[in-house]
N, C-alpha and C. Protein backbone atom coordinates (compact mmCIF):
# COMPACT_ATOMS: atom_id res chain seq x y z
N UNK A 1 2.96 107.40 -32.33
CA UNK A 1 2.68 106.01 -32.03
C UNK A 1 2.07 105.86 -30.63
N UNK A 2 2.42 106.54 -29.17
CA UNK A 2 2.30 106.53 -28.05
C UNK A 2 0.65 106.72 -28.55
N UNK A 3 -0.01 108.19 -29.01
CA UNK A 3 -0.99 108.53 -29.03
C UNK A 3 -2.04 107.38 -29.78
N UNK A 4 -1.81 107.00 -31.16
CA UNK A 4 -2.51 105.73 -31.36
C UNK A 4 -2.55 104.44 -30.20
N UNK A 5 -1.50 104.16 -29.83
CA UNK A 5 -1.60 102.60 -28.06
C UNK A 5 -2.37 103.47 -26.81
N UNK A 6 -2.38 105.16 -26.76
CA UNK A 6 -3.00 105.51 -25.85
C UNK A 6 -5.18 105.35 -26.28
N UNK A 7 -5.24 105.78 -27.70
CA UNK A 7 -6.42 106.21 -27.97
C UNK A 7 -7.10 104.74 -28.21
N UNK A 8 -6.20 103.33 -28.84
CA UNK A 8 -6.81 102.18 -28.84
C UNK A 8 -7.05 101.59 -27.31
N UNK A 9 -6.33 102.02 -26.37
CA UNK A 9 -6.42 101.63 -24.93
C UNK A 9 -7.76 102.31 -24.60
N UNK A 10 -7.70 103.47 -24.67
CA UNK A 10 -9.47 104.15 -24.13
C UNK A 10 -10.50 103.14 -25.14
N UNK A 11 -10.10 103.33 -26.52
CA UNK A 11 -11.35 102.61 -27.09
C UNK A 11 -11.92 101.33 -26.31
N UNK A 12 -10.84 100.68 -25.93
CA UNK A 12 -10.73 98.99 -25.43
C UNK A 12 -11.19 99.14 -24.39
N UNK A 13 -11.07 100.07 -23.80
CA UNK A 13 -11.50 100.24 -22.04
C UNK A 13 -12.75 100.42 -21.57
N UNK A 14 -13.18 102.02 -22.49
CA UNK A 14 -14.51 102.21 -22.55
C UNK A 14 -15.31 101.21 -23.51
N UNK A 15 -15.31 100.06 -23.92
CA UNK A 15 -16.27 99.31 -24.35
C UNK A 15 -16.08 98.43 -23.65
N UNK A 16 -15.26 98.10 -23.28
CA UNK A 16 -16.06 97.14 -21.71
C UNK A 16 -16.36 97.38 -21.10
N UNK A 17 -16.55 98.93 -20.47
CA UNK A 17 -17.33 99.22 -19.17
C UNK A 17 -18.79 99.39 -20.30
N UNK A 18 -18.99 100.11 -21.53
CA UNK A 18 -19.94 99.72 -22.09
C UNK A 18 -21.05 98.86 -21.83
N UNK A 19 -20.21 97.13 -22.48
CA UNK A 19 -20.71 95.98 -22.19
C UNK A 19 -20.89 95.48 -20.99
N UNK A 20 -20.33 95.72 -19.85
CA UNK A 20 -20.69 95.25 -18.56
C UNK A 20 -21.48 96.10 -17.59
N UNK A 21 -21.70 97.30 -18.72
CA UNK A 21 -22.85 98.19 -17.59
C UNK A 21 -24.42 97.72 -18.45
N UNK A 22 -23.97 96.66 -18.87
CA UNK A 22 -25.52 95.96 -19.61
C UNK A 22 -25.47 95.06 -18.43
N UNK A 23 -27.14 95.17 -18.41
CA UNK A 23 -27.86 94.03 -17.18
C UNK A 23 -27.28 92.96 -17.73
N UNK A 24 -27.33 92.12 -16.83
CA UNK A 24 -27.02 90.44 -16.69
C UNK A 24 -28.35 90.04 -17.21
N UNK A 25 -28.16 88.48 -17.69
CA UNK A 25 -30.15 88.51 -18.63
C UNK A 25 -30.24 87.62 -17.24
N UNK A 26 -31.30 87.68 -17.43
CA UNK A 26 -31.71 87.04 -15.91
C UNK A 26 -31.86 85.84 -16.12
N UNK A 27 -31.65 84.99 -14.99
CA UNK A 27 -31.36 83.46 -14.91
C UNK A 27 -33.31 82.42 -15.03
N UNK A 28 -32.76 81.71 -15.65
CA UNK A 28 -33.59 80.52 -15.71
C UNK A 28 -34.70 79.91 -14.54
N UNK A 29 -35.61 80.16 -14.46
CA UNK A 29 -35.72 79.83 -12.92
C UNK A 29 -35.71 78.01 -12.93
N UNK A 30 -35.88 77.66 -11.87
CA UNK A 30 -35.26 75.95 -11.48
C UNK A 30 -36.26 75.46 -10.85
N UNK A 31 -36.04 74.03 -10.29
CA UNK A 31 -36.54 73.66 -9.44
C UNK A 31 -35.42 73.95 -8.60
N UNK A 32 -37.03 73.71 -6.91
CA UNK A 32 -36.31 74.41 -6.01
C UNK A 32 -36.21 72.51 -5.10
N UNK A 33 -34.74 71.73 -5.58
CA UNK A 33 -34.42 70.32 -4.97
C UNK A 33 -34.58 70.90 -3.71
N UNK A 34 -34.67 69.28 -2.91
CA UNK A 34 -34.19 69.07 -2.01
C UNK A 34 -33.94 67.84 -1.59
N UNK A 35 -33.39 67.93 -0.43
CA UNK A 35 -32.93 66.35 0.66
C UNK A 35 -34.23 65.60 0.61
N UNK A 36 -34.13 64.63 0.73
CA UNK A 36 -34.97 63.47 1.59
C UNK A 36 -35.65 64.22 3.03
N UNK A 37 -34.31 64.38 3.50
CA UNK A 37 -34.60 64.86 5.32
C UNK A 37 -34.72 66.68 4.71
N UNK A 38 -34.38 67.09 4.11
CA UNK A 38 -35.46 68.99 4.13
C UNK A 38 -36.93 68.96 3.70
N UNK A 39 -36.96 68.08 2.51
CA UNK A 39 -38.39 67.64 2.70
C UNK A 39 -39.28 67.31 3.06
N UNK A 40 -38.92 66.20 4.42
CA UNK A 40 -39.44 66.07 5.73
C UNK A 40 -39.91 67.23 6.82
N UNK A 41 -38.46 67.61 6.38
CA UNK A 41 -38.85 69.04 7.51
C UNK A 41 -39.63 70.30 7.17
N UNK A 42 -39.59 70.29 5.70
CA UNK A 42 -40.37 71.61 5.06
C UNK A 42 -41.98 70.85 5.13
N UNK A 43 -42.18 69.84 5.31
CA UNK A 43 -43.55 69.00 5.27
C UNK A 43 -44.46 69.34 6.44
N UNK A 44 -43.44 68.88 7.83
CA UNK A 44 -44.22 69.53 9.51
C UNK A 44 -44.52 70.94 9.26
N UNK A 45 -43.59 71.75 8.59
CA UNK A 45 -43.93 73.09 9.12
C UNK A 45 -45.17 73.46 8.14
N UNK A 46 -45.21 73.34 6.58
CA UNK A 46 -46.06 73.13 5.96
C UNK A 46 -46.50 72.12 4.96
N UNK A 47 -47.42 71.48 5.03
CA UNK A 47 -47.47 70.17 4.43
C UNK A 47 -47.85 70.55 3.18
N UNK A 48 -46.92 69.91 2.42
CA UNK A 48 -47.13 69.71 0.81
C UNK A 48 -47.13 68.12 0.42
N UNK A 49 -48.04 68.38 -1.12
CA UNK A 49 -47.47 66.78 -1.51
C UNK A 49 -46.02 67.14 -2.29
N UNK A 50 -45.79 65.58 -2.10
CA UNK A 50 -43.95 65.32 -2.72
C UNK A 50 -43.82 64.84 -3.56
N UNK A 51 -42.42 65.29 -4.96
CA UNK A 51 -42.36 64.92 -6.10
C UNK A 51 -41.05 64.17 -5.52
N UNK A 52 -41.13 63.41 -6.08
CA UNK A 52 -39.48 62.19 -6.15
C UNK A 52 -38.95 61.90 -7.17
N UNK A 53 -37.70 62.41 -7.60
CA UNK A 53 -37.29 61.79 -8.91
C UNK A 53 -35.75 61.20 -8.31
N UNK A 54 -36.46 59.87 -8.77
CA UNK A 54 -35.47 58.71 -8.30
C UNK A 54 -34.41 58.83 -9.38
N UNK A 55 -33.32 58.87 -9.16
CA UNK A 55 -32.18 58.62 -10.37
C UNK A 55 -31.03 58.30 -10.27
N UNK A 56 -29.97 57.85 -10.67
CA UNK A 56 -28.77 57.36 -10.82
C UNK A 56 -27.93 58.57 -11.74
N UNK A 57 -26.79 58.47 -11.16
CA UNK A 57 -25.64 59.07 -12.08
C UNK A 57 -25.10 58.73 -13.53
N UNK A 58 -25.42 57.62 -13.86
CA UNK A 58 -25.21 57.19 -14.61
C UNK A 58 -26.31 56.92 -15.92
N UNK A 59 -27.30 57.46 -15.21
CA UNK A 59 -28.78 57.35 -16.01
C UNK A 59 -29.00 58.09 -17.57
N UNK A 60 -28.95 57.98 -18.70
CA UNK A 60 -28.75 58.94 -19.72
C UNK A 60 -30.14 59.63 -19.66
N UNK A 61 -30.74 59.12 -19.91
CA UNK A 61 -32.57 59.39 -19.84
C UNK A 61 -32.66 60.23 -18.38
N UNK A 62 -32.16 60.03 -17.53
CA UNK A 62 -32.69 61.07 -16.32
C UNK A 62 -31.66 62.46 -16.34
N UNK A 63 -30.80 62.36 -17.06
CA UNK A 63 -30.01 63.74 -17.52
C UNK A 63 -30.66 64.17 -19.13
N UNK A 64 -31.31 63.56 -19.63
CA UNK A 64 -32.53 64.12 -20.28
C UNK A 64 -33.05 65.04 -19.74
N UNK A 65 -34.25 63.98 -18.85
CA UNK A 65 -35.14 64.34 -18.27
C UNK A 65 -34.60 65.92 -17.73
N UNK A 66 -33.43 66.14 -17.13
CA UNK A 66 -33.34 67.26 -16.63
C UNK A 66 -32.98 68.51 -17.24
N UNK A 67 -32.31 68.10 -18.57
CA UNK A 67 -32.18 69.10 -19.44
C UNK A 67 -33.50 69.56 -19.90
N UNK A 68 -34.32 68.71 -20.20
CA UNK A 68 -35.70 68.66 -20.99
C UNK A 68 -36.47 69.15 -20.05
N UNK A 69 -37.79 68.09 -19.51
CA UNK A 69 -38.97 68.49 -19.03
C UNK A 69 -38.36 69.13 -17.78
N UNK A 70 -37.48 68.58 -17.10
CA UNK A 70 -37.44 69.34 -15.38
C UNK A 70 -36.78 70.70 -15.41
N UNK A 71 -37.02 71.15 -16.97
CA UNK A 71 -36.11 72.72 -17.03
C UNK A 71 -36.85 73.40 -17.46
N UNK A 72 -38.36 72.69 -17.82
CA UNK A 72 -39.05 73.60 -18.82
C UNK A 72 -39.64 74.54 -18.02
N UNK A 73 -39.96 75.69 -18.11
CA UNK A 73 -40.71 76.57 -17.58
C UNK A 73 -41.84 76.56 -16.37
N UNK A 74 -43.22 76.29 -17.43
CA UNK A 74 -44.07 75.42 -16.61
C UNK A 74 -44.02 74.42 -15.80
N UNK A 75 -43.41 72.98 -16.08
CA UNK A 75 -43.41 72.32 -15.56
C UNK A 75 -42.75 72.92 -13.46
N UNK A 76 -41.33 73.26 -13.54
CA UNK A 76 -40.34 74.19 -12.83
C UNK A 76 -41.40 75.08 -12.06
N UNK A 77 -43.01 75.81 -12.25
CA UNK A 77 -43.64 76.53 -11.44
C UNK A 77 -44.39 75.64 -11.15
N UNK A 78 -44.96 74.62 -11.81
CA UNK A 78 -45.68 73.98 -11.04
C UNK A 78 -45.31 73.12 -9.68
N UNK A 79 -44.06 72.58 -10.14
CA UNK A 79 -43.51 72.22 -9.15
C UNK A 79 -43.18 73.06 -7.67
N UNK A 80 -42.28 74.25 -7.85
CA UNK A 80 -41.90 75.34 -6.82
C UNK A 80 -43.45 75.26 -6.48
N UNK A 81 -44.48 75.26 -7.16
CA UNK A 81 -45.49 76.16 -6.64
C UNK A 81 -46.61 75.28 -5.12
N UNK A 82 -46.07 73.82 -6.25
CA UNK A 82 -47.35 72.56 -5.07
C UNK A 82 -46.58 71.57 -4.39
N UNK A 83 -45.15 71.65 -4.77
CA UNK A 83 -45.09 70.30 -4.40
C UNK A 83 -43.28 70.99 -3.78
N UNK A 84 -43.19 69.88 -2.57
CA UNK A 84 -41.89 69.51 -2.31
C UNK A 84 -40.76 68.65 -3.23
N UNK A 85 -39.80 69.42 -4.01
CA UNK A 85 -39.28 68.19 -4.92
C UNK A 85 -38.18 67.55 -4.32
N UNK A 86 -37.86 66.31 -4.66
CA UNK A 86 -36.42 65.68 -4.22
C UNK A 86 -36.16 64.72 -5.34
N UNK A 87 -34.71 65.20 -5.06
CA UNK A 87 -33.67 64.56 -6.06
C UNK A 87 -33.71 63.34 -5.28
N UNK A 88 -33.75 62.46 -5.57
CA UNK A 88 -33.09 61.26 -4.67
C UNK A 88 -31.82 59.96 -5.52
N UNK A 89 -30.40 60.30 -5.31
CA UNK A 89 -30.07 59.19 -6.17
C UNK A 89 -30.18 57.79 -5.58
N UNK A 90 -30.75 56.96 -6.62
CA UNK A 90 -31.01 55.23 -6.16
C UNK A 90 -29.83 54.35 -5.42
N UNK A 91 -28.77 55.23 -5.85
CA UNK A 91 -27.34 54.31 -5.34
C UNK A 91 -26.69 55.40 -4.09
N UNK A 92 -27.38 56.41 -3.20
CA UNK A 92 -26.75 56.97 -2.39
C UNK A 92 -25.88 56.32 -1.46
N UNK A 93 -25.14 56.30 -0.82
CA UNK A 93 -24.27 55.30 0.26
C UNK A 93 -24.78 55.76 1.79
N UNK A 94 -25.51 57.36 1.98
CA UNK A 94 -25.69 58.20 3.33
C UNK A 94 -26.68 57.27 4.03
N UNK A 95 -27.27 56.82 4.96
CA UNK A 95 -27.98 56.31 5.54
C UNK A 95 -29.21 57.13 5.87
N UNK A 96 -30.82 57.02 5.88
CA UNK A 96 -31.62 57.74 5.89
C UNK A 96 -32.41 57.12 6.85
N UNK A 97 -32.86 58.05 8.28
CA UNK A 97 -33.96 57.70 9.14
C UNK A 97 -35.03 58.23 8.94
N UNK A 98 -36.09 57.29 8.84
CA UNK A 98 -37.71 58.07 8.54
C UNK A 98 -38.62 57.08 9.19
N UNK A 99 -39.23 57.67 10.30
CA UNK A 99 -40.09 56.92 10.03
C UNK A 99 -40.39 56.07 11.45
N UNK A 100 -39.05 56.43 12.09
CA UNK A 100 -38.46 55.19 13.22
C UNK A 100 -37.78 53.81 12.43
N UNK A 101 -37.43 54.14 11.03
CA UNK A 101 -36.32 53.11 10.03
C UNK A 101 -35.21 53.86 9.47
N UNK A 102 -34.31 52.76 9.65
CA UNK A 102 -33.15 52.88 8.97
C UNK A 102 -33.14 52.28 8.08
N UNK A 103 -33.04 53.38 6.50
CA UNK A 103 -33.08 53.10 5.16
C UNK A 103 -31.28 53.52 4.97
N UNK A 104 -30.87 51.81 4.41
CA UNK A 104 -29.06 52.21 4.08
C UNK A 104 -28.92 51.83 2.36
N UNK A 105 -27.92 52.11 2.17
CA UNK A 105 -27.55 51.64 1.09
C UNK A 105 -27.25 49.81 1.00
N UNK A 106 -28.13 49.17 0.14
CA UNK A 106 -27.26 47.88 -0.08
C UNK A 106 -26.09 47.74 -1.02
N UNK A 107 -25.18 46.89 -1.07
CA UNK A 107 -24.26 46.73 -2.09
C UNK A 107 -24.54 45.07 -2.60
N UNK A 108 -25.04 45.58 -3.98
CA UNK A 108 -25.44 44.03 -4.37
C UNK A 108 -24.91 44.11 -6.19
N UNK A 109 -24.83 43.91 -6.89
CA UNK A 109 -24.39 43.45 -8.53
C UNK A 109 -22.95 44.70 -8.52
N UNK A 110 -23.36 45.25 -9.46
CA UNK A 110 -21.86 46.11 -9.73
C UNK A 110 -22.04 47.23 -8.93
N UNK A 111 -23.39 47.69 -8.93
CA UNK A 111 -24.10 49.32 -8.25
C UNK A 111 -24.50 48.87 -6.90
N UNK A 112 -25.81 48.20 -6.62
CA UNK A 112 -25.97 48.31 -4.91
C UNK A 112 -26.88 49.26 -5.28
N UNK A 113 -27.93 49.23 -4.20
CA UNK A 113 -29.46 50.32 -4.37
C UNK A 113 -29.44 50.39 -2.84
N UNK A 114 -30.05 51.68 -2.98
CA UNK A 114 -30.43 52.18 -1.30
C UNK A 114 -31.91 51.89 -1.02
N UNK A 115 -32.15 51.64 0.03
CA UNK A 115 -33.32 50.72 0.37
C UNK A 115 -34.35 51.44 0.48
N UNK A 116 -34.37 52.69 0.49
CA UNK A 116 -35.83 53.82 0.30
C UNK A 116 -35.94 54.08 -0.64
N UNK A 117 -35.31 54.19 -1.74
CA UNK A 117 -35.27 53.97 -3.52
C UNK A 117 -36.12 52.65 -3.69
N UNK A 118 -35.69 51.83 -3.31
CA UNK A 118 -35.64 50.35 -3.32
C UNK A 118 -38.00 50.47 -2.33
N UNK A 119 -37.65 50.45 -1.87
CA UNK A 119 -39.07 50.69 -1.17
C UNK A 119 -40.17 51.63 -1.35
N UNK A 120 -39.86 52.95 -2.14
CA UNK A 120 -40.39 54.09 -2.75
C UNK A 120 -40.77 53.33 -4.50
N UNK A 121 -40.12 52.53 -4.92
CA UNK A 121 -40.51 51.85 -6.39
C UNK A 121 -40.90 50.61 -5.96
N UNK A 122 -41.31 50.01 -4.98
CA UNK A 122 -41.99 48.65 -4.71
C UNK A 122 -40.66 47.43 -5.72
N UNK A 123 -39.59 47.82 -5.68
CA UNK A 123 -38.17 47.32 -5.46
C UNK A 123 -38.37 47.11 -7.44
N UNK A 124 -39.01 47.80 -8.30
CA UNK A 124 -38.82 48.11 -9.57
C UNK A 124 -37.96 49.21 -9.98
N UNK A 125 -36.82 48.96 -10.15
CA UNK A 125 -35.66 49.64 -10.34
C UNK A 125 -35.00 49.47 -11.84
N UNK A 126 -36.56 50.74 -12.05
CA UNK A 126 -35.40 51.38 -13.38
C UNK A 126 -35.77 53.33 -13.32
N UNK A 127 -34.79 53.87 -14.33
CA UNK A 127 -34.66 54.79 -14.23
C UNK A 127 -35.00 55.81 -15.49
N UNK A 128 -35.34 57.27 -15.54
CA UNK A 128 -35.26 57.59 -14.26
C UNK A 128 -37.46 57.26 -13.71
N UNK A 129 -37.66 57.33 -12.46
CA UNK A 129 -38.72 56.96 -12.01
C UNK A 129 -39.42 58.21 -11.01
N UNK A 130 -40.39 58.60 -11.28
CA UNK A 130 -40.77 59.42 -10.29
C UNK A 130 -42.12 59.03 -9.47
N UNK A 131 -41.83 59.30 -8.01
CA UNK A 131 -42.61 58.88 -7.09
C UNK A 131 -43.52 60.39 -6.44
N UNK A 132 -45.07 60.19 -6.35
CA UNK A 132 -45.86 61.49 -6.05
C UNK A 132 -46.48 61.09 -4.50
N UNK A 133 -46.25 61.50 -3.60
CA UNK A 133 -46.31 61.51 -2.16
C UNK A 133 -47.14 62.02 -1.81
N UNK A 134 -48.13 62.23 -0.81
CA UNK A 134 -49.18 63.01 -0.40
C UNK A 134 -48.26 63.61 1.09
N UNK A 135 -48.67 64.68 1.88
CA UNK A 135 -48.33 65.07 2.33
C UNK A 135 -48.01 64.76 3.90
N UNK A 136 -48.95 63.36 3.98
CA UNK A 136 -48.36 62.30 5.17
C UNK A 136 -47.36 61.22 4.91
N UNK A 137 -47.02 61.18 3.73
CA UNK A 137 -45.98 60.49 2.66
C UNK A 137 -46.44 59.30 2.23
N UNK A 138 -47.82 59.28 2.29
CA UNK A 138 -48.80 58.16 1.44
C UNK A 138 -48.36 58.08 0.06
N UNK A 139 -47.79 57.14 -0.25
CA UNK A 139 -47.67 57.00 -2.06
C UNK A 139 -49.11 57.23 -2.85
N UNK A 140 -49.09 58.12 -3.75
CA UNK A 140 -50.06 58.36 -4.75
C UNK A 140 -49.91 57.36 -5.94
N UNK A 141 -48.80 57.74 -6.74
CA UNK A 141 -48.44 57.15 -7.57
C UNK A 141 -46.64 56.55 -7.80
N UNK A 142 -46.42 55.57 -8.46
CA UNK A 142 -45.18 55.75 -9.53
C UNK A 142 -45.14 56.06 -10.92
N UNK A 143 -44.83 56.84 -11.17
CA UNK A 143 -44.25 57.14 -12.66
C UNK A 143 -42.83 56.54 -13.65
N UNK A 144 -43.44 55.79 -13.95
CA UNK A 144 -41.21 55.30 -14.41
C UNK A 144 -41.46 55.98 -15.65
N UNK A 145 -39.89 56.19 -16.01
CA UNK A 145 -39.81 56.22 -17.38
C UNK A 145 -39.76 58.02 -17.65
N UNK A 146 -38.71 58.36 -18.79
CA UNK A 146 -38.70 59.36 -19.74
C UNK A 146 -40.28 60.15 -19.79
N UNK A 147 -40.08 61.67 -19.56
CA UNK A 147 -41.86 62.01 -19.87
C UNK A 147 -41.26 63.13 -20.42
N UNK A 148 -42.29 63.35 -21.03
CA UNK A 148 -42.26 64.73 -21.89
C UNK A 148 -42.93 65.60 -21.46
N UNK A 149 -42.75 66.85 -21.19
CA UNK A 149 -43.20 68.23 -20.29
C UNK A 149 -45.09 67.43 -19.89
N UNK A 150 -45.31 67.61 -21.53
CA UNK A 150 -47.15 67.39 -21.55
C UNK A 150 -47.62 66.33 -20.73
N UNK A 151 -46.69 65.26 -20.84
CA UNK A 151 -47.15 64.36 -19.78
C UNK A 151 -46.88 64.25 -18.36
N UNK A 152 -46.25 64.36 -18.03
CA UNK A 152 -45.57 64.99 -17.12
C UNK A 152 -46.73 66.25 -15.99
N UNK A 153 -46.95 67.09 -16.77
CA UNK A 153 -47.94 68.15 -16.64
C UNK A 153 -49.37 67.50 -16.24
N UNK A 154 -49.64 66.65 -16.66
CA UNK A 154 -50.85 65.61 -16.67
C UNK A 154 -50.55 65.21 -14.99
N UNK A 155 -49.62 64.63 -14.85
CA UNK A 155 -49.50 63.72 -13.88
C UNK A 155 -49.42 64.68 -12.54
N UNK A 156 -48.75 65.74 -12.69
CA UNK A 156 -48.40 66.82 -11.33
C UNK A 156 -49.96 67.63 -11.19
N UNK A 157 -50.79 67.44 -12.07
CA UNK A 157 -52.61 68.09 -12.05
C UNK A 157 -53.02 67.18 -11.36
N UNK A 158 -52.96 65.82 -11.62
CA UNK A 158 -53.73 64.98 -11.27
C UNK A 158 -53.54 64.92 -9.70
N UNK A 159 -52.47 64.83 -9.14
CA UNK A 159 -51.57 64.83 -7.67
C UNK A 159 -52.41 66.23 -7.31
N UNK A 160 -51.84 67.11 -7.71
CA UNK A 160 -52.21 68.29 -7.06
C UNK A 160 -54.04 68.46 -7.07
N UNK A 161 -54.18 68.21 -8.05
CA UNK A 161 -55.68 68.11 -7.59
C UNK A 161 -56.83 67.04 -7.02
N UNK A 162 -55.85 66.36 -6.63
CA UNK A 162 -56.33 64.81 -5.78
C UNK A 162 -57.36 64.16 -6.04
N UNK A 163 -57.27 64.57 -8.12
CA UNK A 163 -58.18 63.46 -8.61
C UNK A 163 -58.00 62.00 -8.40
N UNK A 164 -57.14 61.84 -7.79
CA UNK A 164 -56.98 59.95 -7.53
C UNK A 164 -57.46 59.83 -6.37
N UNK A 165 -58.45 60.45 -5.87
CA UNK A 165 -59.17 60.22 -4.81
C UNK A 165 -60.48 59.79 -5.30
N UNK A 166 -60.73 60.21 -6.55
CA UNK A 166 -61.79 59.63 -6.91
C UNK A 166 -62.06 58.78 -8.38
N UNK A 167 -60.40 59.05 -8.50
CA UNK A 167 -60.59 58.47 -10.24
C UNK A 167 -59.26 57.26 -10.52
N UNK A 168 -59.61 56.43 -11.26
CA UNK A 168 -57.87 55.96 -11.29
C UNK A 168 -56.80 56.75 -12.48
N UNK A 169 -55.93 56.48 -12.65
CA UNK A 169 -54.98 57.19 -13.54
C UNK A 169 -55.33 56.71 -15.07
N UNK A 170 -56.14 55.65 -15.06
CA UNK A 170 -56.39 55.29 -16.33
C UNK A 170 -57.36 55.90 -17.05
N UNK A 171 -58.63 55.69 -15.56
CA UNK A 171 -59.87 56.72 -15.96
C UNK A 171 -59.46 58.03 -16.37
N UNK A 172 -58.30 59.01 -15.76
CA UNK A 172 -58.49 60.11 -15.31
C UNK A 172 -57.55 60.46 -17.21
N UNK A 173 -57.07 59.58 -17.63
CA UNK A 173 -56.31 60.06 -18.83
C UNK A 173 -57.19 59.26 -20.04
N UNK A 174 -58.13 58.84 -19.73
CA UNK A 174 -58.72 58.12 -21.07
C UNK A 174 -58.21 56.63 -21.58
N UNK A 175 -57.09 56.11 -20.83
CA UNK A 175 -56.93 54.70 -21.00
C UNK A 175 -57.28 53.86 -20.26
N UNK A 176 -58.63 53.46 -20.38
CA UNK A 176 -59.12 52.37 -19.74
C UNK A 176 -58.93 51.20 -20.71
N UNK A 177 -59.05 49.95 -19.90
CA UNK A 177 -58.68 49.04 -20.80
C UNK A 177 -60.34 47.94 -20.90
């Protein structure tokens, strides 16, 4: 009996060193977030344009959004690759200086909005919303709303290649009206 609990113990033993001398699968790559204020600072040293995705905790569609398009592959290099990204939530409470201003949180209905959320959407507050920055923090565009990788993809070309310098967003996608 000893010899069978000894020989099932090696079996048990040596197959987990087995299984754990297998590589780890390698991780997902991400976006690479940041602060409000690291974005600032990654901007002086080298200037990029800036992605903003404005959102709330409570947002179902912007925990979409992040499972979905902000995980997809492509989208995730294009980003790391051109742009500074920031998380920004709409209801932060931290106080933010930019600018020579103090951007605070207000407390107004049940939530309360922070006033650079609030000033980054021209005070249109819904979610989730993304804001495209040029690299002196000139607003390019707003984006509101749920996107799907493809569109999405559209919009980070257009920024990065500073066709809205010469085209509008309507021209530049075929919906003119």
């Amino acid at each position: 009996m000893k010899y069978i609990l000894s020989l099932l113990a090696v079996v048990i033993i040596s197959s987990a060193f087995t299984f754990s001398s297998n590589p780890e699968p390698q991780g997902e790559i991400k976006v690479k977030w940041m602060s409000w204020e690291e974005a600032v600072q990654a901007n002086k040293k080298n200037p990029k344009k800036i992605f903003i995705d404005v959102y709330t905790d409570w947002c179902g569609w912007c925990k979409k959004m992040d499972k979905t398009t902000l995980s997809n592959p492509n989208i995730v290099k294009e980003l790391n690759a051109n742009f500074y990204s920031v998380k920004f939530d709409a209801e932060q409470k931290e106080s933010i200086n930019f600018d020579g201003n103090e951007f605070k949180f207000v407390n107004q209905g049940r939530k309360g909005v922070h006033e650079l959320a609030y000033s980054l959407l021209d005070g249109r507050m819904g979610y989730p919303a993304f804001v495209f920055l040029d690299e002196t923090f000139s607003r390019i565009m707003i984006s509101p709303g749920f996107k799907e990788p493809e569109a999405l993809a559209k919009e980070l070309e257009f920024t990065k290649t500073e066709a809205y310098k010469t085209t509008s967003w309507e021209n530049y996608t075929g919906k003119t009206e």
